[in-house]
Each structure stands twice: as C-alpha cells, then as structure tokens.
PDB file of N, CA and C in Angstrom:
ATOM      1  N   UNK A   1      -8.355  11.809  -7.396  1.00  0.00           N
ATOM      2  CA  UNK A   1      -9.182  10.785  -6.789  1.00  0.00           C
ATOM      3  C   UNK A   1      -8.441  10.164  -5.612  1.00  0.00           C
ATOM      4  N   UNK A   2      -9.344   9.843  -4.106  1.00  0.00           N
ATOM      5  CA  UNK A   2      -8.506   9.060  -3.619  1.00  0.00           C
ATOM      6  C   UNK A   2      -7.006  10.264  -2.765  1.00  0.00           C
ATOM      7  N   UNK A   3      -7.223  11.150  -3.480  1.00  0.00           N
ATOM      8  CA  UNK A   3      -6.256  12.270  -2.495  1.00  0.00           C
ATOM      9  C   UNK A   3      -4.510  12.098  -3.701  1.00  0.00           C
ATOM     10  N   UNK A   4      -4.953  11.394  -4.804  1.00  0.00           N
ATOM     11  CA  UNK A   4      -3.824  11.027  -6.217  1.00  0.00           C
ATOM     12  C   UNK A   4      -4.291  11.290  -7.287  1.00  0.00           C
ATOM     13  N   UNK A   5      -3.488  11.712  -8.271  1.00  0.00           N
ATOM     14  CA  UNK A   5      -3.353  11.237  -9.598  1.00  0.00           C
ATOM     15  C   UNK A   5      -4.475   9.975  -9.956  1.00  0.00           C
ATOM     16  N   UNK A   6      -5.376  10.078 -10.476  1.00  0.00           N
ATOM     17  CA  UNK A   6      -6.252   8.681 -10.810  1.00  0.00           C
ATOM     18  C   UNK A   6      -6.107   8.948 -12.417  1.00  0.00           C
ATOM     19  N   UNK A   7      -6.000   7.630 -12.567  1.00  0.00           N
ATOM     20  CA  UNK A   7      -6.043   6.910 -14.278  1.00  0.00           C
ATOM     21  C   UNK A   7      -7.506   6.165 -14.329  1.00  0.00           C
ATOM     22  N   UNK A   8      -7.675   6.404 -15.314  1.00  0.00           N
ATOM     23  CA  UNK A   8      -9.270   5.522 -15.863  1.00  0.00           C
ATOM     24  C   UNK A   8      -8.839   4.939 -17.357  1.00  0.00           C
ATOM     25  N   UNK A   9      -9.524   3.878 -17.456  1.00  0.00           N
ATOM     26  CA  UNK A   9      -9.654   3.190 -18.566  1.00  0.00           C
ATOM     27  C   UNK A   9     -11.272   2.356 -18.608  1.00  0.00           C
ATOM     28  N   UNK A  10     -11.915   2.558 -19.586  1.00  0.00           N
ATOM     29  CA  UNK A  10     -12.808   2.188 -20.003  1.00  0.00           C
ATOM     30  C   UNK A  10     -13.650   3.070 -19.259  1.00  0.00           C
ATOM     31  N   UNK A  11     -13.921   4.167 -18.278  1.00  0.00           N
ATOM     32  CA  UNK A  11     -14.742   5.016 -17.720  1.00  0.00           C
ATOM     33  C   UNK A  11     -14.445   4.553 -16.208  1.00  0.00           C
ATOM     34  N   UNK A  12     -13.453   3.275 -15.869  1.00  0.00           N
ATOM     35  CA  UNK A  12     -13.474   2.868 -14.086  1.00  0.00           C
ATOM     36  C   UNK A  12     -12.096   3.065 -14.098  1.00  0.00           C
ATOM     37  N   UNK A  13     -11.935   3.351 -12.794  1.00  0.00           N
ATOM     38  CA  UNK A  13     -10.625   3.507 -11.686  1.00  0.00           C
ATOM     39  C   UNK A  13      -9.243   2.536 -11.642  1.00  0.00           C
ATOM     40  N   UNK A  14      -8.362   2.589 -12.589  1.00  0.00           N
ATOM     41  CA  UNK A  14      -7.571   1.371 -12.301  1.00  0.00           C
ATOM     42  C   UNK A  14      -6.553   2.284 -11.404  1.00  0.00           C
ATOM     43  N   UNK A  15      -5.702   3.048 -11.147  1.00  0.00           N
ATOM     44  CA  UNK A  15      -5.286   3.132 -10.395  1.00  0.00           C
ATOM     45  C   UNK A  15      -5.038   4.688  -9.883  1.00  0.00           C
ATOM     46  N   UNK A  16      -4.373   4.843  -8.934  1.00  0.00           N
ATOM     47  CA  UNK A  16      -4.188   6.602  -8.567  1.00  0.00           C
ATOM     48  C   UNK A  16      -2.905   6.438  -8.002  1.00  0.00           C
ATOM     49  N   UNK A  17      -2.157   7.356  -8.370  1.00  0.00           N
ATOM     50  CA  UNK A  17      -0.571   7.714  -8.090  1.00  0.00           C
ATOM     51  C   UNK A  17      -0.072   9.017  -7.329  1.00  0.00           C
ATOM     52  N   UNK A  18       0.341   8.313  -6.347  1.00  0.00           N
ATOM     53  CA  UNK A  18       1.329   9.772  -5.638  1.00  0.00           C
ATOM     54  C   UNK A  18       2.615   9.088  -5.548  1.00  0.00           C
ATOM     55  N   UNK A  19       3.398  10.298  -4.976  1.00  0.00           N
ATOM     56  CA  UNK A  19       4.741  10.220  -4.930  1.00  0.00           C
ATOM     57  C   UNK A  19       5.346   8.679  -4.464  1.00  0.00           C
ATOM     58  N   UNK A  20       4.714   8.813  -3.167  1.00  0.00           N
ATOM     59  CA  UNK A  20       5.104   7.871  -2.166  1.00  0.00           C
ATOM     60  C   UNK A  20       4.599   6.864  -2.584  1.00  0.00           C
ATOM     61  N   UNK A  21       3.554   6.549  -3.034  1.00  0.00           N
ATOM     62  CA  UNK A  21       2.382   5.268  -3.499  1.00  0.00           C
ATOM     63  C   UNK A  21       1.856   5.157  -4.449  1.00  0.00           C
ATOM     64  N   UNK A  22       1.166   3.991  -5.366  1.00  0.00           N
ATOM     65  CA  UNK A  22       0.639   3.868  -6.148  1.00  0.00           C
ATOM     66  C   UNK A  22      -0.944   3.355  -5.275  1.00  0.00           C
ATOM     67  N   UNK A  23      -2.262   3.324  -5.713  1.00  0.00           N
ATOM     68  CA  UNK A  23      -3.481   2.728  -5.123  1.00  0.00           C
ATOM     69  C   UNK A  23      -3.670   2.135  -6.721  1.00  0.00           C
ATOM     70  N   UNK A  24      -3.770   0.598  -6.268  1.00  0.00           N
ATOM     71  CA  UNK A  24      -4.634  -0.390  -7.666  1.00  0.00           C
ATOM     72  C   UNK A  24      -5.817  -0.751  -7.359  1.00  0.00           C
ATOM     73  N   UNK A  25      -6.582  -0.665  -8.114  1.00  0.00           N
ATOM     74  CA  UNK A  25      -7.868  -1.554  -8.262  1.00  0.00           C
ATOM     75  C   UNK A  25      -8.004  -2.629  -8.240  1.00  0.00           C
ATOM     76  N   UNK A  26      -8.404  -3.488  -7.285  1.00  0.00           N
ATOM     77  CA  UNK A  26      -7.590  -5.186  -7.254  1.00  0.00           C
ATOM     78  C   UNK A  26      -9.355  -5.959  -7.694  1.00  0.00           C
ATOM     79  N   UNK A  27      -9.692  -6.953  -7.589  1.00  0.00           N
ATOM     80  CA  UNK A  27     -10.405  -7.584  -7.485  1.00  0.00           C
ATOM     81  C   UNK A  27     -10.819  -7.977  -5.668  1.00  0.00           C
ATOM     82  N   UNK A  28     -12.425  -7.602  -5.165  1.00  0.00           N
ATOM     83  CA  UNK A  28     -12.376  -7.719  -4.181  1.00  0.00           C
ATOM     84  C   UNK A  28     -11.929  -8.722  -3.745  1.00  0.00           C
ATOM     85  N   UNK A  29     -12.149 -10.077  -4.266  1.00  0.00           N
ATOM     86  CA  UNK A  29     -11.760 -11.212  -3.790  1.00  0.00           C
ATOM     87  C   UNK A  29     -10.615 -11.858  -3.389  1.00  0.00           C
ATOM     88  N   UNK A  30      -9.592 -10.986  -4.145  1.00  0.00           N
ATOM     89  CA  UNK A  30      -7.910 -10.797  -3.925  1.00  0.00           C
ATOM     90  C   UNK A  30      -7.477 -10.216  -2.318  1.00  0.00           C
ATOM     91  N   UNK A  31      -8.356  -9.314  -2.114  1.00  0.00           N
ATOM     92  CA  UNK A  31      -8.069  -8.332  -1.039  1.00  0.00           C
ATOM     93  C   UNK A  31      -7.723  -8.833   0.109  1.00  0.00           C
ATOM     94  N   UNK A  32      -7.756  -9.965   1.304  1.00  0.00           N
ATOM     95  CA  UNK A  32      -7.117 -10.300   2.090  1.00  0.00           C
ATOM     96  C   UNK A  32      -5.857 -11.011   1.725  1.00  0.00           C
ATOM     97  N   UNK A  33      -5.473 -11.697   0.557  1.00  0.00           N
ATOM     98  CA  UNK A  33      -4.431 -12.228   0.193  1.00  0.00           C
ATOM     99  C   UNK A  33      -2.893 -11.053  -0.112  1.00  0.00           C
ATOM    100  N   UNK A  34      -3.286 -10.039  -1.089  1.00  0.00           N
ATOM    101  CA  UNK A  34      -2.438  -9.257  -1.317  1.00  0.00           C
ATOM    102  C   UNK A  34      -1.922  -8.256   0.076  1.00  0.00           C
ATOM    103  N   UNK A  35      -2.798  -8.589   1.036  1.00  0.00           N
ATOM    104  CA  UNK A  35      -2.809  -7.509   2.186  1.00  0.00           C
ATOM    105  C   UNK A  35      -0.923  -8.508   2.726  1.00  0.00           C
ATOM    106  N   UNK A  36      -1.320  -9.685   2.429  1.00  0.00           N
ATOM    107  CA  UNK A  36       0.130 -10.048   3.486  1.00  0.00           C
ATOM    108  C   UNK A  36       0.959  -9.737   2.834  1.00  0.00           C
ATOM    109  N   UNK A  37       1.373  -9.109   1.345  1.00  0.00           N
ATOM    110  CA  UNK A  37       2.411  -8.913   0.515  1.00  0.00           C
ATOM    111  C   UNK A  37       3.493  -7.880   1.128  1.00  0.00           C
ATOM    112  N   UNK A  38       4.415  -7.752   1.083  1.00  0.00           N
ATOM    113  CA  UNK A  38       5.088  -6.600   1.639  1.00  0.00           C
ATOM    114  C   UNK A  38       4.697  -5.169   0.759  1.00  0.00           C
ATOM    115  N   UNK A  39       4.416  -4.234   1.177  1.00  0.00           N
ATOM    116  CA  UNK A  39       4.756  -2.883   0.903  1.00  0.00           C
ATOM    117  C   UNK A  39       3.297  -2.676   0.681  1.00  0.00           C
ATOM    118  N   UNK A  40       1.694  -3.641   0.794  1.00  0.00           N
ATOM    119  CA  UNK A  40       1.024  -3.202   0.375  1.00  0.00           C
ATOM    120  C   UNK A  40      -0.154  -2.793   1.728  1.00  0.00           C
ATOM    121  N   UNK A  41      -0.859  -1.779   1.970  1.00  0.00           N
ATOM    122  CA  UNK A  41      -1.763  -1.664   3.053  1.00  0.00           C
ATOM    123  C   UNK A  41      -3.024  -1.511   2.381  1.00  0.00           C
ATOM    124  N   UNK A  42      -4.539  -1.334   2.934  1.00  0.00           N
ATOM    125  CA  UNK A  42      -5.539  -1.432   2.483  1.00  0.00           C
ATOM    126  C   UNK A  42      -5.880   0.343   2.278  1.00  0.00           C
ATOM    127  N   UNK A  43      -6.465   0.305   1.619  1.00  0.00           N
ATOM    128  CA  UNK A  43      -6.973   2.097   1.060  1.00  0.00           C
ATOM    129  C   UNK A  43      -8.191   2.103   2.192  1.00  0.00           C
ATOM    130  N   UNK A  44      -7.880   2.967   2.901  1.00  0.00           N
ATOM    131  CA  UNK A  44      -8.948   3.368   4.435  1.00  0.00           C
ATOM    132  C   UNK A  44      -9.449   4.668   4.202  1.00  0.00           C
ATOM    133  N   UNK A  45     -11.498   4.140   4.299  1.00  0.00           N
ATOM    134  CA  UNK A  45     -12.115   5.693   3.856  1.00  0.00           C
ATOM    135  C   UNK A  45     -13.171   5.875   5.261  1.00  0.00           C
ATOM    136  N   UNK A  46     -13.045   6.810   5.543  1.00  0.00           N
ATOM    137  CA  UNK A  46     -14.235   7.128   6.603  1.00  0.00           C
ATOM    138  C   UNK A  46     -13.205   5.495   7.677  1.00  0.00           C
ATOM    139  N   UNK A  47     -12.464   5.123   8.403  1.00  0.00           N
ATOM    140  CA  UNK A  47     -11.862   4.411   9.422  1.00  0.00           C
ATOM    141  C   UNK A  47     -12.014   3.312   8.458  1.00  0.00           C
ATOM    142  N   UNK A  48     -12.491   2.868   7.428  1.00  0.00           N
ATOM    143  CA  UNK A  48     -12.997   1.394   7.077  1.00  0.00           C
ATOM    144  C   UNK A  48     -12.187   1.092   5.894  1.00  0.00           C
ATOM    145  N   UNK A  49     -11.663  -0.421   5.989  1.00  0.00           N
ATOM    146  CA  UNK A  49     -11.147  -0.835   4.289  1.00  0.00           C
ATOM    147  C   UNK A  49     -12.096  -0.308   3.506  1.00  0.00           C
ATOM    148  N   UNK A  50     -11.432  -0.200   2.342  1.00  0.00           N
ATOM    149  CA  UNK A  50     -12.076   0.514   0.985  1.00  0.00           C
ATOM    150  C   UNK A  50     -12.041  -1.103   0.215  1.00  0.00           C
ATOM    151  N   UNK A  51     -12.610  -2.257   0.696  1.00  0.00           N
ATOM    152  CA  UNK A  51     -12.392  -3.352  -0.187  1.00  0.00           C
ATOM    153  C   UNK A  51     -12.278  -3.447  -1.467  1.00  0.00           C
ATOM    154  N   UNK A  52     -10.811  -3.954  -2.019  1.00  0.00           N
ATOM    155  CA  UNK A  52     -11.058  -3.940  -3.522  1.00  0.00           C
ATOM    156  C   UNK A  52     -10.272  -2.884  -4.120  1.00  0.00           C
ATOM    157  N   UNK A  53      -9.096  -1.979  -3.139  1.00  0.00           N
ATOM    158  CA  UNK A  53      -8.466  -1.214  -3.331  1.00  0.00           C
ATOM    159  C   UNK A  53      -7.576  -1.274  -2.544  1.00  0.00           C
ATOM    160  N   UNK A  54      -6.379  -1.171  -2.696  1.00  0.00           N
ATOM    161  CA  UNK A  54      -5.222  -1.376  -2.110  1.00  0.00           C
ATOM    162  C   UNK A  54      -3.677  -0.343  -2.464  1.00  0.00           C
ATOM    163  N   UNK A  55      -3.337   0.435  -1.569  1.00  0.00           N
ATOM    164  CA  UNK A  55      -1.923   1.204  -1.908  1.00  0.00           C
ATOM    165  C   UNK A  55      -0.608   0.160  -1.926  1.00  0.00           C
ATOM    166  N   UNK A  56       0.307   0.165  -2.689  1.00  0.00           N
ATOM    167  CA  UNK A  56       1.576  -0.265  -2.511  1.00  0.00           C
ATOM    168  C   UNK A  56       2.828   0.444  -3.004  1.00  0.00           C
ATOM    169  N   UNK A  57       3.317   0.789  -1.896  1.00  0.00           N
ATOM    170  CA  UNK A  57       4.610   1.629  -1.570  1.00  0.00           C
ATOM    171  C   UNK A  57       5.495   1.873  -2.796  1.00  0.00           C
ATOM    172  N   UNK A  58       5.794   3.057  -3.102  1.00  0.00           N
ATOM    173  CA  UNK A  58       7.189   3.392  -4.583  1.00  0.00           C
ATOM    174  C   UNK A  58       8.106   1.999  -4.250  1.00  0.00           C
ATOM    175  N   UNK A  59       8.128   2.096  -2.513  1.00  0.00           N
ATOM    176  CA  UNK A  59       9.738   1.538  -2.820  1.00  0.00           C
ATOM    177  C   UNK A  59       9.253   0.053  -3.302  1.00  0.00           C
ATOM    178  N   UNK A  60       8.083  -0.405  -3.060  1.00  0.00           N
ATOM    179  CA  UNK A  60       7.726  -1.915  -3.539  1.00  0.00           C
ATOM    180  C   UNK A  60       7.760  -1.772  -5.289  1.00  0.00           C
ATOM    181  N   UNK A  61       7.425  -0.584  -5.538  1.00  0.00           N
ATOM    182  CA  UNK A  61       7.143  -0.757  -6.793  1.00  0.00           C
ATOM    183  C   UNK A  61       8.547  -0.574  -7.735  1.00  0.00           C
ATOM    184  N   UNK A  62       9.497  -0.665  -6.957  1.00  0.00           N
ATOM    185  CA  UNK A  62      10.676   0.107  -8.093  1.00  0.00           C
ATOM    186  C   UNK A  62      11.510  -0.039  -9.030  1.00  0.00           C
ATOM    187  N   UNK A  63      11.051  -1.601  -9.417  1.00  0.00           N
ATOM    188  CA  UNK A  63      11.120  -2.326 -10.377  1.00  0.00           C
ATOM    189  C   UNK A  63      10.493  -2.378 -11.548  1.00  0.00           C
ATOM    190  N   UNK A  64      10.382  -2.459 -12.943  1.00  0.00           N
ATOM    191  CA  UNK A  64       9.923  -2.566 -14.144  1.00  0.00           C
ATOM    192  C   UNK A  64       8.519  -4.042 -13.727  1.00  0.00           C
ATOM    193  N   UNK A  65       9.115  -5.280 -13.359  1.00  0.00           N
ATOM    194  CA  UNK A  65       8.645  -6.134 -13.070  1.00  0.00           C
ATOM    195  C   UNK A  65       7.741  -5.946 -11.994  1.00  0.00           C
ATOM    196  N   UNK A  66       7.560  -5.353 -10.717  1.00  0.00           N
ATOM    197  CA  UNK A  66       6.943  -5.215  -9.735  1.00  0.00           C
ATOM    198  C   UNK A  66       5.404  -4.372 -10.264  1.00  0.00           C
ATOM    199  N   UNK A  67       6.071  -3.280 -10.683  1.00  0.00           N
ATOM    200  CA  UNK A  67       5.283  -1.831 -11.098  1.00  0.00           C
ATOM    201  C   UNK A  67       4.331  -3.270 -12.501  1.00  0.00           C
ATOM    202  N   UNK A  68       4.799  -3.956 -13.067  1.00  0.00           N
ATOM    203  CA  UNK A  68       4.305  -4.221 -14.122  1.00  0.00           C
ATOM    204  C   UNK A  68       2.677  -5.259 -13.650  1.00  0.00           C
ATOM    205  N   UNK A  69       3.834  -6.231 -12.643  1.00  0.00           N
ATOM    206  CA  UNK A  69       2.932  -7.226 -12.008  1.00  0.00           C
ATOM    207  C   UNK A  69       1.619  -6.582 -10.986  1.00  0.00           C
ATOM    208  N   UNK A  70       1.418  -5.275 -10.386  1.00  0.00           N
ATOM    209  CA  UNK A  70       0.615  -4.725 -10.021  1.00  0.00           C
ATOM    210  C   UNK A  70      -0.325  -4.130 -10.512  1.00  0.00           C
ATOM    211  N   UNK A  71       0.197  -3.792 -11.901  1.00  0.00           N
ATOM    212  CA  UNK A  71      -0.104  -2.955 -13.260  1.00  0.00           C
ATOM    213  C   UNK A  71      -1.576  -4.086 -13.841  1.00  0.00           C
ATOM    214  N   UNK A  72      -0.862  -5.259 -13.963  1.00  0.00           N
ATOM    215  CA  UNK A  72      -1.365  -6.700 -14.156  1.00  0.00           C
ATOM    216  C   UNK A  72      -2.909  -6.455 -13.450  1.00  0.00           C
ATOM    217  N   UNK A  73      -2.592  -6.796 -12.777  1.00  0.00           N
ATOM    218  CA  UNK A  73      -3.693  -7.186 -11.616  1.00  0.00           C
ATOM    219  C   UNK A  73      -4.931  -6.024 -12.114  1.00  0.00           C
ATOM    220  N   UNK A  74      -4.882  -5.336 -12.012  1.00  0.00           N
ATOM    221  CA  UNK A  74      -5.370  -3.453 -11.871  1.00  0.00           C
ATOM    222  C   UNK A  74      -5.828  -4.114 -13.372  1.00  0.00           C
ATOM    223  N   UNK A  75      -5.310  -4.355 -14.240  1.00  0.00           N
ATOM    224  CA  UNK A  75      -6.003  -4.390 -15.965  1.00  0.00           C
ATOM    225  C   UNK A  75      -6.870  -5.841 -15.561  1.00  0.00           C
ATOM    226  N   UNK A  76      -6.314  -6.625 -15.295  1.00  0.00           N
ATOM    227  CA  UNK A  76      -7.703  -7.517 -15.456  1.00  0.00           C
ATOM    228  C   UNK A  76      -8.639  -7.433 -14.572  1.00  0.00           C
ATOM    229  N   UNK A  77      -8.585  -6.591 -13.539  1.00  0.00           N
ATOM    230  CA  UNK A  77     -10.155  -6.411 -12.917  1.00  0.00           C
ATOM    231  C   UNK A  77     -10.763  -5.409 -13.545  1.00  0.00           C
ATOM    232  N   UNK A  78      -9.893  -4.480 -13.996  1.00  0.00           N
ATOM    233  CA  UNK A  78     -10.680  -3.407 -15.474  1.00  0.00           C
ATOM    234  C   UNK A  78     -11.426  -4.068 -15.992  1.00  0.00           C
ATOM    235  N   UNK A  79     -10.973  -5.103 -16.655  1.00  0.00           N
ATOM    236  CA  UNK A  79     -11.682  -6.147 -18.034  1.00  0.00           C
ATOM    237  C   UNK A  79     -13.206  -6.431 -17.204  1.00  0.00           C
ATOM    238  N   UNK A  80     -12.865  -6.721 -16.372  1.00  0.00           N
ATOM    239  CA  UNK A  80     -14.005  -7.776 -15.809  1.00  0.00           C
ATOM    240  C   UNK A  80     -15.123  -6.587 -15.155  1.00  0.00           C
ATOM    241  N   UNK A  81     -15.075  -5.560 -15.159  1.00  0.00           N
ATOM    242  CA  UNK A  81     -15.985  -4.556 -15.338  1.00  0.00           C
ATOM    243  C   UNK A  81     -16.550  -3.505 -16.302  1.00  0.00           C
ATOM    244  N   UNK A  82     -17.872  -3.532 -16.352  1.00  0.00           N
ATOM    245  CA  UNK A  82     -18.187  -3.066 -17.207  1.00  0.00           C
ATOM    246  C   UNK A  82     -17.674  -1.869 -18.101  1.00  0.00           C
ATOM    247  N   UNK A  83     -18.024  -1.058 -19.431  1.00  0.00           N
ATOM    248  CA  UNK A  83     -17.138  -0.043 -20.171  1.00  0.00           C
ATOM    249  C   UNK A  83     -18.449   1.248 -19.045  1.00  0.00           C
ATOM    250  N   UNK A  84     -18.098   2.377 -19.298  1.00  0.00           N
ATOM    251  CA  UNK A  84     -18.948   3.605 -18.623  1.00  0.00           C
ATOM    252  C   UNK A  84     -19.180   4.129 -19.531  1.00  0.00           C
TER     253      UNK A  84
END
C-alpha cells in the first residue's frame, strides 16, 4: 500500500513501512501541526497532500520512545474509526 509494507487493524490502514520511512495514519485534524515536527513530510498522491497521512523518517523514528509515540497516534485514530 502506499508503495510499503501496510499494516491493518480492525480492516483500516494504520500504517505502511519501508526502509527509509514509516507512513501513519494520523487524524486529519492533527495534520498541519505534526507537519512542523522534524523528520515528518506529508504523504503526496497525484501532486496533492494525502490529508490525514503523514511519512516520518527511520532516522526520526530510532528510538523505542519515538517509534512508540507515532505508533500512539496511528492506534487512536484506528479506534476512532469504524471496524471493516
């Protein structure tokens, strides 16, 4: 999915993994805030943000804590959508 590795839980998209990057499923409403974070850019489909999806870099993630706190995010917008 996404040109990665995609994980599903409950039948939706929490995240997709490549080497270089992880892509989370954020909550759209998050999406200009997390954009100023370091290491994270917006998931671009056809020239356009993919709102509500966001890549952030291995090297951001290369922590237990980082990888976890992104991990975070990605499960509770799971919750808050429906099962498939």
């Amino acid at each position: 999915m996404f040109g990665s590795t995609g994980f599903m839980l409950r039948g939706n998209l929490l995240e997709g993994a490549r080497a270089e990057r992880v892509m989370f499923r954020i909550p759209r409403e998050m999406h200009e805030q997390v954009l100023r974070e370091p290491g994270v850019t917006a998931v671009v489909m056809r020239g356009k943000p993919y709102v509500g999806y966001v890549h952030v870099t291995a090297e951001t993630l290369a922590t237990e804590a980082r990888f976890n706190h992104w991990l975070g995010i990605a499960l509770a917008q799971n919750a808050m959508l429906p099962a498939k």
